[in-house]
PDB file of N, CA and C in Angstrom:
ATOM      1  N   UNK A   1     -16.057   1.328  21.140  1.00  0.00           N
ATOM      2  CA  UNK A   1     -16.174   1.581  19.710  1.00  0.00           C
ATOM      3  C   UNK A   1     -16.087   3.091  19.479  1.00  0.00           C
ATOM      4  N   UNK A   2     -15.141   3.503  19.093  1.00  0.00           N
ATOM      5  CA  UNK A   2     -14.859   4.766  18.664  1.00  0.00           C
ATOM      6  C   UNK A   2     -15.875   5.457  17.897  1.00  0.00           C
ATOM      7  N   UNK A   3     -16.611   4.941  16.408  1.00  0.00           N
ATOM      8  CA  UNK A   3     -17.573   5.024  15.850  1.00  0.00           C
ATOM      9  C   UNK A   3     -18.719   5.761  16.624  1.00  0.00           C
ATOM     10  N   UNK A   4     -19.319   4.864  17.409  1.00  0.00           N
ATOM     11  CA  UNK A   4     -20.511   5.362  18.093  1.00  0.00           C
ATOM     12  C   UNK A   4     -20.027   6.533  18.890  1.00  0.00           C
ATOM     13  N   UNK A   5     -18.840   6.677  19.714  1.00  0.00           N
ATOM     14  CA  UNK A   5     -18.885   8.348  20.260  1.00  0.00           C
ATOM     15  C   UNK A   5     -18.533   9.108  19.130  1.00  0.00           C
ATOM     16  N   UNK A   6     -17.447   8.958  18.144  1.00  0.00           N
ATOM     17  CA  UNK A   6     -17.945  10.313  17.167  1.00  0.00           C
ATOM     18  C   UNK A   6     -18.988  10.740  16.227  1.00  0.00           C
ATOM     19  N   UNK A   7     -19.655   9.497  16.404  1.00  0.00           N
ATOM     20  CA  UNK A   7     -20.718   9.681  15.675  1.00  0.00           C
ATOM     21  C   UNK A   7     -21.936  10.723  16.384  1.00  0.00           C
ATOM     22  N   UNK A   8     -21.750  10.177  17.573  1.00  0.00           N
ATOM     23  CA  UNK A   8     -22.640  10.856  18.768  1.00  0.00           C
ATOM     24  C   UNK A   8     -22.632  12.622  18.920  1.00  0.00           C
ATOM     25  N   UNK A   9     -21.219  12.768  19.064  1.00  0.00           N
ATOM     26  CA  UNK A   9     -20.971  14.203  18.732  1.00  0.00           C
ATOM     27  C   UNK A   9     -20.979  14.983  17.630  1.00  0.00           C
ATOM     28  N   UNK A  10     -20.612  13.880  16.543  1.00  0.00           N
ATOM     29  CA  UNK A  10     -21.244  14.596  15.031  1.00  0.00           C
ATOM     30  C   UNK A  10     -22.268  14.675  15.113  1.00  0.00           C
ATOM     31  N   UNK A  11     -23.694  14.268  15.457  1.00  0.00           N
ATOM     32  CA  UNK A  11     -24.436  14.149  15.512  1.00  0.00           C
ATOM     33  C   UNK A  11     -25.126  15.299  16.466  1.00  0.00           C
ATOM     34  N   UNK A  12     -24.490  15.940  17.701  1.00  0.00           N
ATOM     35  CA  UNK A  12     -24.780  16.604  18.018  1.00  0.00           C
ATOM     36  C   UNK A  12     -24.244  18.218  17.703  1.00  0.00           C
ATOM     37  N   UNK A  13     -23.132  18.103  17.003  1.00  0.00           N
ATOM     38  CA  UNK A  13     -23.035  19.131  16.399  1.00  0.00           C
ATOM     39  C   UNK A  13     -23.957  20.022  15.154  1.00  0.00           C
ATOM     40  N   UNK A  14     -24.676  18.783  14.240  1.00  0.00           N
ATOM     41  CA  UNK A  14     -25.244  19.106  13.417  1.00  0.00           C
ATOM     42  C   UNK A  14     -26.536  19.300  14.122  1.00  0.00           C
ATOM     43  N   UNK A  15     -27.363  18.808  14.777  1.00  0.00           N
ATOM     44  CA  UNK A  15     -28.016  19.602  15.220  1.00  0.00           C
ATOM     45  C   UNK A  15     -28.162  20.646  15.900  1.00  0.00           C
ATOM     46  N   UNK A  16     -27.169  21.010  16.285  1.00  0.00           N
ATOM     47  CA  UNK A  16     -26.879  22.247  17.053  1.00  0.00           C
ATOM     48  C   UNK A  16     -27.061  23.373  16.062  1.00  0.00           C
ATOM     49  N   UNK A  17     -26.386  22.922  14.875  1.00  0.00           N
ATOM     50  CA  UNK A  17     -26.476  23.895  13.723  1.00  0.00           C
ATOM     51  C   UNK A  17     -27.752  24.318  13.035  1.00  0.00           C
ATOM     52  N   UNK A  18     -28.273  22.775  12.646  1.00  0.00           N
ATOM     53  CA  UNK A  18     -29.754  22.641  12.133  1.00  0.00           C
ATOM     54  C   UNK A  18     -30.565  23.881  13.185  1.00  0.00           C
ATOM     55  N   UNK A  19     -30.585  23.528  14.193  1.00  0.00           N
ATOM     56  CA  UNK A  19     -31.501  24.504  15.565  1.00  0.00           C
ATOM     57  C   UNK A  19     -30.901  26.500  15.378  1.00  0.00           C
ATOM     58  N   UNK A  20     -29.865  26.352  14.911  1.00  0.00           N
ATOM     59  CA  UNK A  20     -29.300  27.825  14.710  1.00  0.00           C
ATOM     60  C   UNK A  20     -29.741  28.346  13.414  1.00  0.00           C
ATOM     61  N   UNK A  21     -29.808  27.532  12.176  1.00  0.00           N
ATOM     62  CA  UNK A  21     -30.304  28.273  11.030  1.00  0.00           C
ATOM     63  C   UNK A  21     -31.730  28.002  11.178  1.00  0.00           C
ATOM     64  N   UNK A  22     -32.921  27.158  11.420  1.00  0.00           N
ATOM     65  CA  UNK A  22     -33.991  26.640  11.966  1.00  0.00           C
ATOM     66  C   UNK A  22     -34.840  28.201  12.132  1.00  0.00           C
ATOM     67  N   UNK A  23     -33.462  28.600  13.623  1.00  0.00           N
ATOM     68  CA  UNK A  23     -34.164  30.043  13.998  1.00  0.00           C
ATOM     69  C   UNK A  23     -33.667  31.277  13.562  1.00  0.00           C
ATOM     70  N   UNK A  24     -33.091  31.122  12.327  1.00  0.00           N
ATOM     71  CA  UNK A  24     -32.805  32.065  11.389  1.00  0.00           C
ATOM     72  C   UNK A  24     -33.904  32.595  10.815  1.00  0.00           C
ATOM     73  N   UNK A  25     -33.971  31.372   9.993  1.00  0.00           N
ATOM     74  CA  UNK A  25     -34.854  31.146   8.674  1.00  0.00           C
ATOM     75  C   UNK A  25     -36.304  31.058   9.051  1.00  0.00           C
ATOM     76  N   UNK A  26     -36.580  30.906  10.237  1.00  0.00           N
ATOM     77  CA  UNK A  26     -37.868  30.343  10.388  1.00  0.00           C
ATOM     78  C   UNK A  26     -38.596  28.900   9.864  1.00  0.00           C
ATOM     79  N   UNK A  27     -37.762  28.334   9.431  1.00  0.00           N
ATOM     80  CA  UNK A  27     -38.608  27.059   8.549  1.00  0.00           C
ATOM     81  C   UNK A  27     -37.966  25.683   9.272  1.00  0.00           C
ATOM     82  N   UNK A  28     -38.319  25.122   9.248  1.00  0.00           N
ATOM     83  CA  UNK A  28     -37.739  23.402   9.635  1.00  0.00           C
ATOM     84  C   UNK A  28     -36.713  22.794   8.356  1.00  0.00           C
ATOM     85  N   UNK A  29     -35.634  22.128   9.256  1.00  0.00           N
ATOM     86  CA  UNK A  29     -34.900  21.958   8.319  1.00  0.00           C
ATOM     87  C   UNK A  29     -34.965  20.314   8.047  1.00  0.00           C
ATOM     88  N   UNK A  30     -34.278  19.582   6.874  1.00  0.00           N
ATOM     89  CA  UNK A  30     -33.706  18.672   7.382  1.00  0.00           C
ATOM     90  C   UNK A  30     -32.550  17.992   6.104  1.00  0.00           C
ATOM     91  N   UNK A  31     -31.576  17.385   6.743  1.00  0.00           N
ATOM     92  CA  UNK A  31     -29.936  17.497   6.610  1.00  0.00           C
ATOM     93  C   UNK A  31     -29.928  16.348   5.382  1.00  0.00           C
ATOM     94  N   UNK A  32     -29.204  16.950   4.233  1.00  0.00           N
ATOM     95  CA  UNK A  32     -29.271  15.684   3.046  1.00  0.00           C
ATOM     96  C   UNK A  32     -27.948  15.274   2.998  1.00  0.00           C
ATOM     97  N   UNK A  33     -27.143  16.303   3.423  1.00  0.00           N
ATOM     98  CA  UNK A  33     -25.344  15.900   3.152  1.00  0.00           C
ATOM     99  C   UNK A  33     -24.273  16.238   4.558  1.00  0.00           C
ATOM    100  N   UNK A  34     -23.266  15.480   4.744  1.00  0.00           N
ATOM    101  CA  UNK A  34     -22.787  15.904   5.541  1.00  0.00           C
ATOM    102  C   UNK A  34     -21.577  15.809   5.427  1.00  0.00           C
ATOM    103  N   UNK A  35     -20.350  16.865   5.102  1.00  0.00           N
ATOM    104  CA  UNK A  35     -19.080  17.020   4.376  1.00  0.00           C
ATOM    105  C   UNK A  35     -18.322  16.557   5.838  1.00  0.00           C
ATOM    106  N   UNK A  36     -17.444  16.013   5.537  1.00  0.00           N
ATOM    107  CA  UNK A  36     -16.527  15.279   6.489  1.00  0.00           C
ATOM    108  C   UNK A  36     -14.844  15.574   6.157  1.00  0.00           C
ATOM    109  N   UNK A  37     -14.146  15.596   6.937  1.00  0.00           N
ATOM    110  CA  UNK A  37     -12.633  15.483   6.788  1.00  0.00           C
ATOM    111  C   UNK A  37     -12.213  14.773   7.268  1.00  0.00           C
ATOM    112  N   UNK A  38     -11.402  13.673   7.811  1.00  0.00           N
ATOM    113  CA  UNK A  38     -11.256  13.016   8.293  1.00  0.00           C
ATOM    114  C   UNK A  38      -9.331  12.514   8.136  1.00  0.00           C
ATOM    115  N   UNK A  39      -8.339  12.598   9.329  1.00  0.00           N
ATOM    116  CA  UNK A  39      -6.922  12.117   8.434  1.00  0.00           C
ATOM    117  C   UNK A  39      -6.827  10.823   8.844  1.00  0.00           C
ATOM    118  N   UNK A  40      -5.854  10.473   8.110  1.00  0.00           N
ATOM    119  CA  UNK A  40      -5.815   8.859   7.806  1.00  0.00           C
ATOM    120  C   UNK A  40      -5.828   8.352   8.971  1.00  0.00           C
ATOM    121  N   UNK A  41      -5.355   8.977  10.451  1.00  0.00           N
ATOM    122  CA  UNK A  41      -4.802   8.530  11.744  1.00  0.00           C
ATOM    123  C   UNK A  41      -5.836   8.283  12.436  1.00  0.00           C
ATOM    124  N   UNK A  42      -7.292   8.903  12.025  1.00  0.00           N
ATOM    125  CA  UNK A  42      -8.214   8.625  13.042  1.00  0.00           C
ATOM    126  C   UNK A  42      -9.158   7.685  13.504  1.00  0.00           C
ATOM    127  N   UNK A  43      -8.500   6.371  12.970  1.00  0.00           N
ATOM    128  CA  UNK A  43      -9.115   5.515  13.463  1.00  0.00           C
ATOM    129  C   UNK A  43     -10.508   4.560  13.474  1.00  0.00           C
ATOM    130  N   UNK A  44     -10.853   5.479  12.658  1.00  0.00           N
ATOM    131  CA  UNK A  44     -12.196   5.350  12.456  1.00  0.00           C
ATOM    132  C   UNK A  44     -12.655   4.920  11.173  1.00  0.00           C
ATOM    133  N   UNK A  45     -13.564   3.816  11.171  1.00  0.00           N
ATOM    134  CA  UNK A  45     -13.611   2.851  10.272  1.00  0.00           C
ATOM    135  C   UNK A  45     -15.001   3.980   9.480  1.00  0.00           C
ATOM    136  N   UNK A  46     -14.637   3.617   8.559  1.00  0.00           N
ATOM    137  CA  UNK A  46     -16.100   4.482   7.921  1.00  0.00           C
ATOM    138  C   UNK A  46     -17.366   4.146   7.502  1.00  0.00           C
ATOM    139  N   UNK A  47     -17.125   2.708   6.773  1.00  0.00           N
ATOM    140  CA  UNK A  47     -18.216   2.013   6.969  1.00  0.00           C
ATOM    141  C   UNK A  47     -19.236   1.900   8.200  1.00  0.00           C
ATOM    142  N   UNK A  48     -18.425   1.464   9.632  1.00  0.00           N
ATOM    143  CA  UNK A  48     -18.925   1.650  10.859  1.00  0.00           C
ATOM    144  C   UNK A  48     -19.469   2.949  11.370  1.00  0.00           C
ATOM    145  N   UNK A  49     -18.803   4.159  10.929  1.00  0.00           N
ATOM    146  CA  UNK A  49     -19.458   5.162  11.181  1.00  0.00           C
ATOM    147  C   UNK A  49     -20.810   5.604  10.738  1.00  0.00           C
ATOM    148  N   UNK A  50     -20.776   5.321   9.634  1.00  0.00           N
ATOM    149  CA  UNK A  50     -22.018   5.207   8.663  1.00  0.00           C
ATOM    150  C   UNK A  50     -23.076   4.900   9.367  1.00  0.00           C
ATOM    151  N   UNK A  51     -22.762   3.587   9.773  1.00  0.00           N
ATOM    152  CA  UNK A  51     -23.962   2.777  10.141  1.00  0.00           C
ATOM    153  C   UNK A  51     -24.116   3.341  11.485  1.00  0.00           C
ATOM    154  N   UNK A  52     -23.642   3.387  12.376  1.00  0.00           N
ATOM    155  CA  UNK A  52     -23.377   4.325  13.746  1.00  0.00           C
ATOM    156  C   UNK A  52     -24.673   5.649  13.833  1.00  0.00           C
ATOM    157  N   UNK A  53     -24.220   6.197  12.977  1.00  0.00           N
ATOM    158  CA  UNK A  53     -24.873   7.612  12.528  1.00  0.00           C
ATOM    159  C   UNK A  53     -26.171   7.860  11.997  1.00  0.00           C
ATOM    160  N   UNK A  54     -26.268   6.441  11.354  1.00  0.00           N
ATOM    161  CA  UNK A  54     -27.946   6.555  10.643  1.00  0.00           C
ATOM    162  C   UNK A  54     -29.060   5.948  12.123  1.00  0.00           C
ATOM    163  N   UNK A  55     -28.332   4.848  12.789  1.00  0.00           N
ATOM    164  CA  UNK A  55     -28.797   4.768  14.457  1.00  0.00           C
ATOM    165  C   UNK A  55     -29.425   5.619  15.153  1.00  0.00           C
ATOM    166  N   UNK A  56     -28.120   6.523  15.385  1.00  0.00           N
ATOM    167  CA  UNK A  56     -28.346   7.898  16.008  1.00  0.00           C
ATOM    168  C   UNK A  56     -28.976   8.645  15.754  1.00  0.00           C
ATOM    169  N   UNK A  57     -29.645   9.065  14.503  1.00  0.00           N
ATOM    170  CA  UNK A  57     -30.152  10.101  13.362  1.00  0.00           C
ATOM    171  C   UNK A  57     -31.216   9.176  13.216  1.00  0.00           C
ATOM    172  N   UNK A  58     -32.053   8.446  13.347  1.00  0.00           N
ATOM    173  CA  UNK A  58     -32.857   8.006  12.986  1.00  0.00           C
ATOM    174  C   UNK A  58     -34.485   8.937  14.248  1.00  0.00           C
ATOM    175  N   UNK A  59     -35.250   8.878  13.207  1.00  0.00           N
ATOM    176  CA  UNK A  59     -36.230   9.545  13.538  1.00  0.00           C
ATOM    177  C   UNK A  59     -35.912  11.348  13.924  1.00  0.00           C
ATOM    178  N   UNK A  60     -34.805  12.189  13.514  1.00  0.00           N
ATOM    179  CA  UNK A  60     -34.731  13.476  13.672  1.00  0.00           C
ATOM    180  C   UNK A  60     -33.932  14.058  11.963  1.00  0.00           C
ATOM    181  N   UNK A  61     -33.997  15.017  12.190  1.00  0.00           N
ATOM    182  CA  UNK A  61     -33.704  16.097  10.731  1.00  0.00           C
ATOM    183  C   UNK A  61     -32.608  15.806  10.375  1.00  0.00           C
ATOM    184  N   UNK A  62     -31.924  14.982  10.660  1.00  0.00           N
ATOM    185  CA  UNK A  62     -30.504  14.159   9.804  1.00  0.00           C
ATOM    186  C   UNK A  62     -30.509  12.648   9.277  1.00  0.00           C
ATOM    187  N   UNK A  63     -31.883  12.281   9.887  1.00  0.00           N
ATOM    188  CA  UNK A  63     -32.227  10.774   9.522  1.00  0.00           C
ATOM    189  C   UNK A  63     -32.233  10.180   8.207  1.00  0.00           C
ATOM    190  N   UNK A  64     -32.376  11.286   7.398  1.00  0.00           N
ATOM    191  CA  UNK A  64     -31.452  10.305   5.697  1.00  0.00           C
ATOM    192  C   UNK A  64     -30.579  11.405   5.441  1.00  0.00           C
ATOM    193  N   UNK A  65     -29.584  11.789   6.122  1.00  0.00           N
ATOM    194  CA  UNK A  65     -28.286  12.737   5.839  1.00  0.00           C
ATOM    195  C   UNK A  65     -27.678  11.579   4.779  1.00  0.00           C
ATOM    196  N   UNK A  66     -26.798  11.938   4.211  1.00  0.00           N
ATOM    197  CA  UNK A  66     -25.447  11.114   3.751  1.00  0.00           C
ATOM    198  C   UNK A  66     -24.374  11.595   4.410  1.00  0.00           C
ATOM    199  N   UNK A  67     -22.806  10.665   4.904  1.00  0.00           N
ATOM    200  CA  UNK A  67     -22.182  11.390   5.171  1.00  0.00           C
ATOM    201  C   UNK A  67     -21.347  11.303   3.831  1.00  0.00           C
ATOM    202  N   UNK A  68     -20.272  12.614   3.746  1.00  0.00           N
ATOM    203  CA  UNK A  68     -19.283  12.408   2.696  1.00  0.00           C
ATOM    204  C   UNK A  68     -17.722  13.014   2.962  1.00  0.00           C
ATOM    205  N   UNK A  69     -17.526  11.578   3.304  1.00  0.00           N
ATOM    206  CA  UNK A  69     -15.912  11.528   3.829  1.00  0.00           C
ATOM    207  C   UNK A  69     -14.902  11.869   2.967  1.00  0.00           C
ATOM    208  N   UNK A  70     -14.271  12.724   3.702  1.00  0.00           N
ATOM    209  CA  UNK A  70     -12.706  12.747   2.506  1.00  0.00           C
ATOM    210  C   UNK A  70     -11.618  12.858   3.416  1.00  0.00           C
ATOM    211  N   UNK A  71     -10.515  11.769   2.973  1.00  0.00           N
ATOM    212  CA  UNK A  71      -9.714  11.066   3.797  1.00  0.00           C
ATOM    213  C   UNK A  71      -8.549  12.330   3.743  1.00  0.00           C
ATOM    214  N   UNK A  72      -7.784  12.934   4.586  1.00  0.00           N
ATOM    215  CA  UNK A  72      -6.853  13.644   4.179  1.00  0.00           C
ATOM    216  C   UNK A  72      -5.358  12.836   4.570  1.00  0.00           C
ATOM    217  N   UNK A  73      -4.637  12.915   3.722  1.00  0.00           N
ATOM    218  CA  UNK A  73      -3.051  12.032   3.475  1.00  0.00           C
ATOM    219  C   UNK A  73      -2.803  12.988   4.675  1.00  0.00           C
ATOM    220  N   UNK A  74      -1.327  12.399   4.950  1.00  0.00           N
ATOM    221  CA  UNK A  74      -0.447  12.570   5.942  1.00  0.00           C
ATOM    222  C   UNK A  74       0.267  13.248   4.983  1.00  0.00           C
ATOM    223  N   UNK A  75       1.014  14.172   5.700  1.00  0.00           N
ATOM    224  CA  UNK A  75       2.369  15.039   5.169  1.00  0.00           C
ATOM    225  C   UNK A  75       3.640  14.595   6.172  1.00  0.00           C
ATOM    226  N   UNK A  76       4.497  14.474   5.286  1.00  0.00           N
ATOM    227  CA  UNK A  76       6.039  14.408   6.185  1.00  0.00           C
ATOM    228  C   UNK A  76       7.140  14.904   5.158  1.00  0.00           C
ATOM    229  N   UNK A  77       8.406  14.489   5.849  1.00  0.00           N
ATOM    230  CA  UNK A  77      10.154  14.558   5.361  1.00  0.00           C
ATOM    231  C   UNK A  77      10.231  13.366   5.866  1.00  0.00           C
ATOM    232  N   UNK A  78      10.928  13.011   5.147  1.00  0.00           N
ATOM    233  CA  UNK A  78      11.572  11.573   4.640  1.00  0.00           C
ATOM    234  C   UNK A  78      13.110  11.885   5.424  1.00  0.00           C
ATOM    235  N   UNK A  79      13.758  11.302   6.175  1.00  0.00           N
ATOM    236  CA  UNK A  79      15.024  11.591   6.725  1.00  0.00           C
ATOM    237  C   UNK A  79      16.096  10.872   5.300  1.00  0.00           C
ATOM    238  N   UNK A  80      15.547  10.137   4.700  1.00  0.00           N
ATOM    239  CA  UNK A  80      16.505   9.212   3.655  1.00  0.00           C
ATOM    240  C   UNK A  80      16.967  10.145   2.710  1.00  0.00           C
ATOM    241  N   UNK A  81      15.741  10.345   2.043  1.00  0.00           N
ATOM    242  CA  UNK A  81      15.941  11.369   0.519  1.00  0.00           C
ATOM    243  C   UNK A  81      15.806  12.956   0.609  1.00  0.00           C
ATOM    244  N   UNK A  82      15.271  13.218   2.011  1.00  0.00           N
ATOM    245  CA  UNK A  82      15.116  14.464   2.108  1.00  0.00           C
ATOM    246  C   UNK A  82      13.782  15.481   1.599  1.00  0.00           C
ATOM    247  N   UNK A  83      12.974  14.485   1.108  1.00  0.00           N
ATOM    248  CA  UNK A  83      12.265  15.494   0.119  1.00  0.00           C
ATOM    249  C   UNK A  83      10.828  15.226   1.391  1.00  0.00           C
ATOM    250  N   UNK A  84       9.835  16.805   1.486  1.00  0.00           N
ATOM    251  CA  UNK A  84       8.535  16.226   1.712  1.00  0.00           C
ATOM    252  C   UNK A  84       7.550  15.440   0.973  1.00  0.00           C
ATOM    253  N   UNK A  85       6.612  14.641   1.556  1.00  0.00           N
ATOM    254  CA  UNK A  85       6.216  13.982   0.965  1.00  0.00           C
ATOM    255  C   UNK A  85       4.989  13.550   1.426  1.00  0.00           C
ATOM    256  N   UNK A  86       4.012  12.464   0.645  1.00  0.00           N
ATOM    257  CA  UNK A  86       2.644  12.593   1.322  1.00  0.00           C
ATOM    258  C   UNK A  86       1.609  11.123   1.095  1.00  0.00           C
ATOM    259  N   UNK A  87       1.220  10.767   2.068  1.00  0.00           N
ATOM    260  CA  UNK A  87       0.781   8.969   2.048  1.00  0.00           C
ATOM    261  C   UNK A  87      -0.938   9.244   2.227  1.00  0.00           C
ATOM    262  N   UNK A  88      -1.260   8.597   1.552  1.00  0.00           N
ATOM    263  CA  UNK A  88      -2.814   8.527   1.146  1.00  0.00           C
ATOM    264  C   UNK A  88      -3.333   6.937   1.845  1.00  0.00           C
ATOM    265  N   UNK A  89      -2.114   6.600   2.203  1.00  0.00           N
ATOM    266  CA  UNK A  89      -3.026   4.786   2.777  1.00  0.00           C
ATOM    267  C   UNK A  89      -2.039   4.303   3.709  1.00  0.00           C
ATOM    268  N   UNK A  90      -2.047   3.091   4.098  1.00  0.00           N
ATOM    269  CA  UNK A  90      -1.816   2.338   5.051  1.00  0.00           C
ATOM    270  C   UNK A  90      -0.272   2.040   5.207  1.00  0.00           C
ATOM    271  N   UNK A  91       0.471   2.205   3.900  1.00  0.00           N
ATOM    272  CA  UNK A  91       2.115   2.148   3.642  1.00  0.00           C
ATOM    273  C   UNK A  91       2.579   3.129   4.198  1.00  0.00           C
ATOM    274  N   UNK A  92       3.177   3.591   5.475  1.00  0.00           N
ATOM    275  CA  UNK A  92       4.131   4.816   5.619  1.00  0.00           C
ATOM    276  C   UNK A  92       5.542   4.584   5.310  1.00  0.00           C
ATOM    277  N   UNK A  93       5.901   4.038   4.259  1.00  0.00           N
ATOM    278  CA  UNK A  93       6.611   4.028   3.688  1.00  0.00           C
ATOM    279  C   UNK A  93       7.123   5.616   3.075  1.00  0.00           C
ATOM    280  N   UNK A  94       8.244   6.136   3.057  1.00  0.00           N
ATOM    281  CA  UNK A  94       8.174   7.133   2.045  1.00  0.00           C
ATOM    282  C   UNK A  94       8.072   6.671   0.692  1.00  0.00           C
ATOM    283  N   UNK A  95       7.150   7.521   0.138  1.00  0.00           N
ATOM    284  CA  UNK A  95       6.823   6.946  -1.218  1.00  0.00           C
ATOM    285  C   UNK A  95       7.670   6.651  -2.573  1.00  0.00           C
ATOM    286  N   UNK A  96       8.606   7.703  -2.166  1.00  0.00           N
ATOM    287  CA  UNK A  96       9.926   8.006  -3.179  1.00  0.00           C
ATOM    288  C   UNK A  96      10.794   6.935  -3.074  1.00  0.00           C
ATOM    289  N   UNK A  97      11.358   6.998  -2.000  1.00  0.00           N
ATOM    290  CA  UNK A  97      12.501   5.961  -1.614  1.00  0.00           C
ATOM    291  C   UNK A  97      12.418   4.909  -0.834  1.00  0.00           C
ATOM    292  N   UNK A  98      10.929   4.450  -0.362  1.00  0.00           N
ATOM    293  CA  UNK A  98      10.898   3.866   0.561  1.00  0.00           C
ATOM    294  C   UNK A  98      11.184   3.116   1.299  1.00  0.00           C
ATOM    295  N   UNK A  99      12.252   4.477   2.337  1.00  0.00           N
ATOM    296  CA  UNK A  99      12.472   4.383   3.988  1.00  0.00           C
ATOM    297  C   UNK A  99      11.210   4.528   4.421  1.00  0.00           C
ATOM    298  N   UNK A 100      12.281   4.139   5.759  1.00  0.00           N
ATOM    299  CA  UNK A 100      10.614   3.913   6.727  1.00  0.00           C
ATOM    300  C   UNK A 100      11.138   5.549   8.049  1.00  0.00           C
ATOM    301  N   UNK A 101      12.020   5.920   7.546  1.00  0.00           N
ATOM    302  CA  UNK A 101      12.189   7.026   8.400  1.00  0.00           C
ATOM    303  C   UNK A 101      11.840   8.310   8.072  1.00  0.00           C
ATOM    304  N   UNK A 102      10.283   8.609   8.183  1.00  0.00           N
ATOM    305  CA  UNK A 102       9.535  10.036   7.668  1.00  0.00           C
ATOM    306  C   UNK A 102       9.283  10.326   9.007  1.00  0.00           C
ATOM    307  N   UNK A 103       9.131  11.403   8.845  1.00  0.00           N
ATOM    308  CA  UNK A 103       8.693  12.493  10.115  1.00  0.00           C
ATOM    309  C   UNK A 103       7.320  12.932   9.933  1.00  0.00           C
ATOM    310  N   UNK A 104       6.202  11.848   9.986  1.00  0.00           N
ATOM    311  CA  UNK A 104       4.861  12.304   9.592  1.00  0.00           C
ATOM    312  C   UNK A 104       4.292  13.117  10.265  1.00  0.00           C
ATOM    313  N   UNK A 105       3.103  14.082   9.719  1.00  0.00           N
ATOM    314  CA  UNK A 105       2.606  15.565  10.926  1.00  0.00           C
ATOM    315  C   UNK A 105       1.342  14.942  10.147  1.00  0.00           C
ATOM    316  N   UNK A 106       0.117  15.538  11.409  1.00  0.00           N
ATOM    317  CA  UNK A 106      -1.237  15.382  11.193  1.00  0.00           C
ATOM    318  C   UNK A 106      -1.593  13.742  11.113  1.00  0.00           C
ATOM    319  N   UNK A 107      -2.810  13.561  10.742  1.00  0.00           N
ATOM    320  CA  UNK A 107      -3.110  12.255  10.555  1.00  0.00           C
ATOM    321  C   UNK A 107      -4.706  12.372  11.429  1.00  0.00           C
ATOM    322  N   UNK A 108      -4.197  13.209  12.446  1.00  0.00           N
ATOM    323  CA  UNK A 108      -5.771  12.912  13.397  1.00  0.00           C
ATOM    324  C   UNK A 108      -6.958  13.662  13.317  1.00  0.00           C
ATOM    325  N   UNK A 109      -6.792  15.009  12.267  1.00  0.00           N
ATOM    326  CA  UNK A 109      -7.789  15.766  11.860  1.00  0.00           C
ATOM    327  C   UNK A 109      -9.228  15.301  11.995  1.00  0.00           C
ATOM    328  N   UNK A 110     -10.358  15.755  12.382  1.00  0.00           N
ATOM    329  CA  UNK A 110     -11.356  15.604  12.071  1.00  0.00           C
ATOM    330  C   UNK A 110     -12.552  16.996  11.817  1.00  0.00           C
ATOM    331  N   UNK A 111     -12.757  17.177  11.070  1.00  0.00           N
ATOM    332  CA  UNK A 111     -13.580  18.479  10.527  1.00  0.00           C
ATOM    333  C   UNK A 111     -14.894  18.183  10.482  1.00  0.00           C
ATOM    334  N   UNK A 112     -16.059  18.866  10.259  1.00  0.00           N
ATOM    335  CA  UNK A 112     -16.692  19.137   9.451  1.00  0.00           C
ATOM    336  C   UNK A 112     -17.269  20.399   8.486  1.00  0.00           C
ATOM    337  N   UNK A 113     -16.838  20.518   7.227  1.00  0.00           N
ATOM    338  CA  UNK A 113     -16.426  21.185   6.522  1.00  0.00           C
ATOM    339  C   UNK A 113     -17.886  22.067   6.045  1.00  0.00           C
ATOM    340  N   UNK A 114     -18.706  21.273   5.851  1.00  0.00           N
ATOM    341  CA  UNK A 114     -20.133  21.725   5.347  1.00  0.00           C
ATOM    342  C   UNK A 114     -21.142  20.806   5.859  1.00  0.00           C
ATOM    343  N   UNK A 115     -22.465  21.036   5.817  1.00  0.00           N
ATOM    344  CA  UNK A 115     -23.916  20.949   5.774  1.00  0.00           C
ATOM    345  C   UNK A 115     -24.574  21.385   5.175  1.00  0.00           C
ATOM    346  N   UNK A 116     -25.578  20.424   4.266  1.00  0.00           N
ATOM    347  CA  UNK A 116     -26.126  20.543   3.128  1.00  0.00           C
ATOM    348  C   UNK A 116     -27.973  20.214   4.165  1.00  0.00           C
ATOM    349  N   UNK A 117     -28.505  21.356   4.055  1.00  0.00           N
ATOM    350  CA  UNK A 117     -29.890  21.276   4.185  1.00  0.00           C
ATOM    351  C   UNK A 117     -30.952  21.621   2.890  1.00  0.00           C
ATOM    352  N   UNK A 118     -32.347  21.632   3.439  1.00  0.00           N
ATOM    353  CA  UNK A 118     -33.188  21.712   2.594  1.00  0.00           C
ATOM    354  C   UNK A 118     -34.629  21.893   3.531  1.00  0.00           C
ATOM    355  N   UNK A 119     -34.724  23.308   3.327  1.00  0.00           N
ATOM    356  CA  UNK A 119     -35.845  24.060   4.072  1.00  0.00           C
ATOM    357  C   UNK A 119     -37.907  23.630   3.713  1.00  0.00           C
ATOM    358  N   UNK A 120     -38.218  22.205   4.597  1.00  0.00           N
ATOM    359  CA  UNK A 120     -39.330  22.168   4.217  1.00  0.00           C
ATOM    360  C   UNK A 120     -40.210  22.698   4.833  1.00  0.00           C
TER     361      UNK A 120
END
């Protein structure tokens, strides 16, 4: 299950972070939001991640995080019509003319963009 290892490493990334501002700030933190990127290619079901993550996070400073996913489209050229172009879902169709002969780039991105704490 794909889910549970990226969840695992998201999971350890944010605390890694939490522990770096922690000993900034001096105060205990704990995690209300968690900004996500994610491209369409990666596989990863989100619902499942969700649930994956609150598992993992349960009983430490991310244990009622939210995550908040944002799916990023694929970019390509279309070999048919020529034009670039850009798919938000499951059709790789080019959207214009739809051929099925695009030259798609990216898809497998995974970020995390921000962390939203709250110093109690």
């Amino acid at each position: 299950m794909h889910e549970t290892v990226f969840a695992s490493s998201l999971l350890n990334i944010i605390l890694d972070e939490v522990k770096k501002h922690e000993a900034q700030s001096g105060h205990t933190c704990r995690v209300e939001r968690i900004y996500l990127q994610l491209g369409l290619l990666t596989c990863l079901e989100e619902h499942t991640l969700r649930g994956c993550f609150e598992i993992l996070a349960e009983d430490g400073p991310a244990a009622e995080a939210k995550l908040v996913v944002e799916r990023l489209p694929l970019a390509g050229r279309c070999a048919g019509c020529g034009q670039e172009v850009r798919a938000s879902g499951r059709d790789l169709a080019c959207p214009l003319c739809r051929g099925r002969e695009v030259d798609w780039r990216g898809g497998r991105e995974s970020q995390v963009t921000s962390i939203e704490v709250t110093e109690i």
